[in-house]
Protein backbone atom coordinates (compact mmCIF):
# COMPACT_ATOMS: atom_id res chain seq x y z
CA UNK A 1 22.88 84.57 -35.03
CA UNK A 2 23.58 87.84 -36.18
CA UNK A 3 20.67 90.52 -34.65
CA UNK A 4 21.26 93.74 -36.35
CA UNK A 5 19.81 92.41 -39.93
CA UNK A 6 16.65 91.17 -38.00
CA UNK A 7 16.51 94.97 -36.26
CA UNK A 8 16.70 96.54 -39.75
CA UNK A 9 14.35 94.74 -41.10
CA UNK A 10 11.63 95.18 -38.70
CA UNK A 11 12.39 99.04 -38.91
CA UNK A 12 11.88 99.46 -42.43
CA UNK A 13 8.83 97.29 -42.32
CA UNK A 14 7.47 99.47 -39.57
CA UNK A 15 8.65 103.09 -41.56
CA UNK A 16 6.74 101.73 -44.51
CA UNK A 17 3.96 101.37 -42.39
CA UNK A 18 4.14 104.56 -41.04
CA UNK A 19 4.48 106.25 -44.42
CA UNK A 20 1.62 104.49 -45.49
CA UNK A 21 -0.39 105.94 -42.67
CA UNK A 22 0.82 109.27 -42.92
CA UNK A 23 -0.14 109.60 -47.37
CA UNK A 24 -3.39 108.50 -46.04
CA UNK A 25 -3.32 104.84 -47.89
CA UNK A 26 -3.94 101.81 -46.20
CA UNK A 27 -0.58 99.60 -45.67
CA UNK A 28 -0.19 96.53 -47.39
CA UNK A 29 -1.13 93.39 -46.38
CA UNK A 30 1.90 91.52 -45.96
CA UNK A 31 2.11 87.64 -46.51
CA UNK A 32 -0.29 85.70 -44.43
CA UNK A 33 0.76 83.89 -41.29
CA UNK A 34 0.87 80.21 -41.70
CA UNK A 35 -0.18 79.28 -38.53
CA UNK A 36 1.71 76.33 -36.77
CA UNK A 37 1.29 72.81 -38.02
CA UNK A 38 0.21 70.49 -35.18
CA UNK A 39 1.24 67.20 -34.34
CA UNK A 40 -0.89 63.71 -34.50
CA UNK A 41 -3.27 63.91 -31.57
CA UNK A 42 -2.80 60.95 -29.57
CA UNK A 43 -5.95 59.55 -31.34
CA UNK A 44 -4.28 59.75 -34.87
CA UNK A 45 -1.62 57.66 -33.07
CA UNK A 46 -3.89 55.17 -32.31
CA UNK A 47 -5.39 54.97 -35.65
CA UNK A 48 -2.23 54.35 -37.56
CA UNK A 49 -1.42 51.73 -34.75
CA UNK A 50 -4.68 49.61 -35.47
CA UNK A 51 -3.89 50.03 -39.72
CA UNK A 52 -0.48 48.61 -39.30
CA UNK A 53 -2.23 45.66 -36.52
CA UNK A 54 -4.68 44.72 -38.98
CA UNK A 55 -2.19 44.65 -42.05
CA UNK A 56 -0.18 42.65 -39.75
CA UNK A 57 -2.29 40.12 -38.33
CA UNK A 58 -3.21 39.64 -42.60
CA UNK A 59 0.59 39.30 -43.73
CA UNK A 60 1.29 35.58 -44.27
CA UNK A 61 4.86 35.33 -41.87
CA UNK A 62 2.33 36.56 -38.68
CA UNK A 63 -1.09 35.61 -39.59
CA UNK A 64 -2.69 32.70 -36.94
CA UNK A 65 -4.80 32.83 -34.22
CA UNK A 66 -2.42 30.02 -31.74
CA UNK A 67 -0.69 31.27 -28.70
CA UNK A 68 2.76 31.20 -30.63
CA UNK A 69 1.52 33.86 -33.59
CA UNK A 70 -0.10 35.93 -30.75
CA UNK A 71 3.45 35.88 -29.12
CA UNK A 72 5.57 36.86 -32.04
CA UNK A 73 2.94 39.79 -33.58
CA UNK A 74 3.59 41.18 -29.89
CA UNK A 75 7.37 40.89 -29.80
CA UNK A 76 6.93 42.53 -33.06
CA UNK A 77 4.42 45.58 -32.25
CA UNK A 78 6.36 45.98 -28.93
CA UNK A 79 9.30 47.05 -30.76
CA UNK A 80 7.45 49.04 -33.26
CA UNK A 81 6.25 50.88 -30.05
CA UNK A 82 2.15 50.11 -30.40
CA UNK A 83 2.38 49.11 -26.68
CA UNK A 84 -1.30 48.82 -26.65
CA UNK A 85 -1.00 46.69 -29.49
CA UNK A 86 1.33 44.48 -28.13
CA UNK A 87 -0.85 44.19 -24.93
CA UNK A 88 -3.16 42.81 -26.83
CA UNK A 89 -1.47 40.28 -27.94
CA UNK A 90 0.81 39.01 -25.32
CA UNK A 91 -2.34 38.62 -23.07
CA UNK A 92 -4.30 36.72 -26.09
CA UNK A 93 -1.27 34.69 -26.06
CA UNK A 94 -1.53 33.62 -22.01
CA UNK A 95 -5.61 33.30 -22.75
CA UNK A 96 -4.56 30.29 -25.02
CA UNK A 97 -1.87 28.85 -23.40
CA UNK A 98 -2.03 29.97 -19.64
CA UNK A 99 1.75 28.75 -19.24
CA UNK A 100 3.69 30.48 -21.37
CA UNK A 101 6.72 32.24 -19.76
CA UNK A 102 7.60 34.23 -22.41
CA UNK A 103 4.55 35.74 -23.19
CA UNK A 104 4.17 36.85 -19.38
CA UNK A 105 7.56 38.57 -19.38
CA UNK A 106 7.03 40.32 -22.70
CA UNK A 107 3.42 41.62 -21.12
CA UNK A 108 5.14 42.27 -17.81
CA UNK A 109 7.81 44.36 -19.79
CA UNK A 110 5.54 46.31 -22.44
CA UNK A 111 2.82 46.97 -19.31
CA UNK A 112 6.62 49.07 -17.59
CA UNK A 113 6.53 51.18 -20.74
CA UNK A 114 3.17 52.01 -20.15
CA UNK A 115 3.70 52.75 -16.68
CA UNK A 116 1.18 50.93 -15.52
CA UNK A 117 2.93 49.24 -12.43
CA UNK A 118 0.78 47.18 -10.43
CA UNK A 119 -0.01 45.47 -14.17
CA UNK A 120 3.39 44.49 -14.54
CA UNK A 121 4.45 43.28 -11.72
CA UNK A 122 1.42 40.41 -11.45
CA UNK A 123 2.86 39.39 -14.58
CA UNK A 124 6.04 39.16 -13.68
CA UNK A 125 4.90 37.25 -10.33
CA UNK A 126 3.49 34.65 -13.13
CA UNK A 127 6.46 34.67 -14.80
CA UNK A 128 8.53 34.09 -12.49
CA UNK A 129 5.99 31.96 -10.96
CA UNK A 130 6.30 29.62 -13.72
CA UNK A 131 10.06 29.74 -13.82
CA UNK A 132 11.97 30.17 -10.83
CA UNK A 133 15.45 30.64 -12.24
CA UNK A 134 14.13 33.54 -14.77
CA UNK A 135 16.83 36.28 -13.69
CA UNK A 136 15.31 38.61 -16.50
CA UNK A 137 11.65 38.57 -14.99
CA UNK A 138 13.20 38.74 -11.61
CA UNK A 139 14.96 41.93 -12.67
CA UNK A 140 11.43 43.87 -14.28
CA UNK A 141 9.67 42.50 -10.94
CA UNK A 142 12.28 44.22 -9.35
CA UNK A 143 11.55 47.69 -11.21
CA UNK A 144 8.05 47.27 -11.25
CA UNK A 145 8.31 47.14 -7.37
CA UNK A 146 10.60 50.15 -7.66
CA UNK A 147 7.91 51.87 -9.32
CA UNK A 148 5.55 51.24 -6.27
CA UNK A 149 8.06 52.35 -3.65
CA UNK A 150 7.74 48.52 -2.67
CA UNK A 151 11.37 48.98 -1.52
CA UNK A 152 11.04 45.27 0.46
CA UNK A 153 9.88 43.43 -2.88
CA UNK A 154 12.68 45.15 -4.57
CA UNK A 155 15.25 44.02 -3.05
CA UNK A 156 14.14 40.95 -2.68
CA UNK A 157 13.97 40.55 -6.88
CA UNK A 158 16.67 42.06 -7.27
CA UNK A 159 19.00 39.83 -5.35
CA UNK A 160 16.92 36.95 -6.65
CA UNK A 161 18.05 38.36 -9.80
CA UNK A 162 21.45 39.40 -9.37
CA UNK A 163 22.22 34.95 -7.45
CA UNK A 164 20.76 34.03 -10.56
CA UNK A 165 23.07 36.37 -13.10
CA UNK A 166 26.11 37.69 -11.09
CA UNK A 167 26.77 39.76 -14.06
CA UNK A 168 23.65 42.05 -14.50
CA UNK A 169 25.31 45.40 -13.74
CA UNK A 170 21.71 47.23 -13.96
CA UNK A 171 20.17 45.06 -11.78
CA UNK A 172 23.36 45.71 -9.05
CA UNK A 173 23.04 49.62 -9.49
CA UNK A 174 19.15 49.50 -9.08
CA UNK A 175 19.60 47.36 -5.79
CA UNK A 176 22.13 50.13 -4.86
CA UNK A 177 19.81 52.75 -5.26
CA UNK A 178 16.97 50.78 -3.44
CA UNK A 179 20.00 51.10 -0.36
CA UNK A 180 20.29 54.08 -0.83
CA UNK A 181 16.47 55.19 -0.46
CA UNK A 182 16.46 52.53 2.80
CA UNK A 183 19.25 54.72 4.55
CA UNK A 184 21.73 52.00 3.91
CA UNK A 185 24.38 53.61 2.46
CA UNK A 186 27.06 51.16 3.21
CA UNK A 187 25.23 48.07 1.40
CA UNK A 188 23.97 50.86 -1.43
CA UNK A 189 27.75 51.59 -1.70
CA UNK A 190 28.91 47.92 -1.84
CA UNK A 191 26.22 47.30 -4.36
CA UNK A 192 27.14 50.30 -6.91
CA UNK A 193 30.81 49.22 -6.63
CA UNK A 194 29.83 45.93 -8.13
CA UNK A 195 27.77 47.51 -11.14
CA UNK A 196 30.52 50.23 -11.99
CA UNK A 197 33.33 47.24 -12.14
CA UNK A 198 31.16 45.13 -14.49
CA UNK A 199 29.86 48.05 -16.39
CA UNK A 200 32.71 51.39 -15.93
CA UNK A 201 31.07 53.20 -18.70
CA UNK A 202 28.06 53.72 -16.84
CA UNK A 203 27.91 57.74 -15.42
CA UNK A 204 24.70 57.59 -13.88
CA UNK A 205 26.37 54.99 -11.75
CA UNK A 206 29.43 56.69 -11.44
CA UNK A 207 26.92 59.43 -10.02
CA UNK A 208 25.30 57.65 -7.70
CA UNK A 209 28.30 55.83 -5.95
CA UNK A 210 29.80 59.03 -5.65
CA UNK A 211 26.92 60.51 -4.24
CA UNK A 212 26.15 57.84 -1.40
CA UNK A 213 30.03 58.10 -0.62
CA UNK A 214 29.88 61.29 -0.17
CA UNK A 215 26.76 61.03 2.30
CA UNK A 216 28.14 57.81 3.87
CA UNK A 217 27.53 59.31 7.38
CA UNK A 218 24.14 61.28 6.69
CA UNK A 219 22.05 58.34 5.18
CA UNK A 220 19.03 60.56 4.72
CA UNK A 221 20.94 62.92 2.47
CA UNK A 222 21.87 59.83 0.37
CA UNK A 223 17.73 58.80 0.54
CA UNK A 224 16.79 62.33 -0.55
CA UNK A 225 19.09 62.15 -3.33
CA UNK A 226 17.82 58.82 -4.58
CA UNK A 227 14.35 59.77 -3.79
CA UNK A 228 14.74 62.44 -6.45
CA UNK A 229 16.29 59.75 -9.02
CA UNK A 230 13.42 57.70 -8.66
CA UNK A 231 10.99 60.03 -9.53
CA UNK A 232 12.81 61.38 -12.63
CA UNK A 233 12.85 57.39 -13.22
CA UNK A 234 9.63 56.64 -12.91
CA UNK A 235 7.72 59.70 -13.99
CA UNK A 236 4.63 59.75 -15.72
CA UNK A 237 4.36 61.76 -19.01
């Protein structure tokens, strides 16, 4: 941006001024200041949440009060981001049918975007409860344990997770940053090998094995470091 336009401007606005002073007349009023629009309050959120819930729950493809409409009008608001929405309906869903997998991992999964932790993972537990071989809950459980610094419950999903889908390359890099924050360095290593060769595209990963690498002999360096991922991870807005 060019500044010297801006400078001559503000000069000849304040001369006039002056001048205006000087011959004894008041100075014009210049335009009014509009003052800054704000944005919807988290209440006006909420509001045009519950309209689109209610004109939802009426539309003929989701209306129903059975577990299975419940179910899909949360997949549905979950990905329309009305978490609390979706809340609501994933846990009307498990009121009506107290064994339904899916609806547990969708509530476990919407409670992670609301960062409410402890939520998640005891749905999660139910999931996985339910179905043992569920490597998808395993993996949230995992990061809901992250969450809580419940570094033993991690890794114990996460593994869970990663014997049940050998391929999950997020579920490998989180384990490897669970190592890391453990001050194991060499099994954090060995575990962020494994998710850069199934997903090489990855930086943050890149990142990290470079990082615990480079720490290999100073495994509290290496914690600190993933320490300070975790919180950027998990931070509360």
């Amino acid at each position: 941006m060019r500044v010297w336009p801006l400078c001559l401007a503000l000069f000849l606005v304040l001369a006039s001024h002056g001048a205006a002073v000087l011959e004894g007349r008041a100075p014009e009023a210049g335009p009014a200041l509009v003052p800054p629009q704000e944005g919807p309050t988290e209440a006006d959120l909420e509001a045009e949440f519950r309209r689109t819930r209610e004109a939802l729950r009426a539309s003929p493809e989701y209306m129903g009060n059975d577990a299975d409409a419940h179910f899909r009008r949360g997949q549905l608001l979950g990905h329309r981001g009305d978490l609390n929405g979706a809340v609501e309906e994933y846990q009307a869903a498990v009121r009506l049918k107290p064994d339904f997998i899916e609806a547990y991992r969708g509530l476990g999964v919407v409670l992670m975007d609301r960062h409410d932790w402890s939520g998640a993972a005891e749905a999660l537990r139910t999931t996985v409860r339910l179905r043992g071989d569920d490597a998808e809950a395993f993996y949230w459980l995992g990061r809901s344990l992250m969450a809580q610094r419940d570094w033993t419950g991690a890794v114990a999903a996460l593994s869970r997770a990663i014997q049940l889908k050998p391929d999950d390359a997020e579920a490998y890099a989180d384990l490897g940053l669970v190592r890391m924050v453990q001050g194991k360095p060499s099994d954090a290593a060995e575990a962020l090998r494994l998710a850069v060769e199934l997903k090489p595209d990855n930086a943050d990963t890149h990142h990290l094995l470079e990082t615990v690498l480079t720490h290999q002999h100073d495994p509290e360096q290496a914690a600190q470091a993933a320490r300070r991922t975790l919180d950027l991870m998990f931070a509360r807005e």
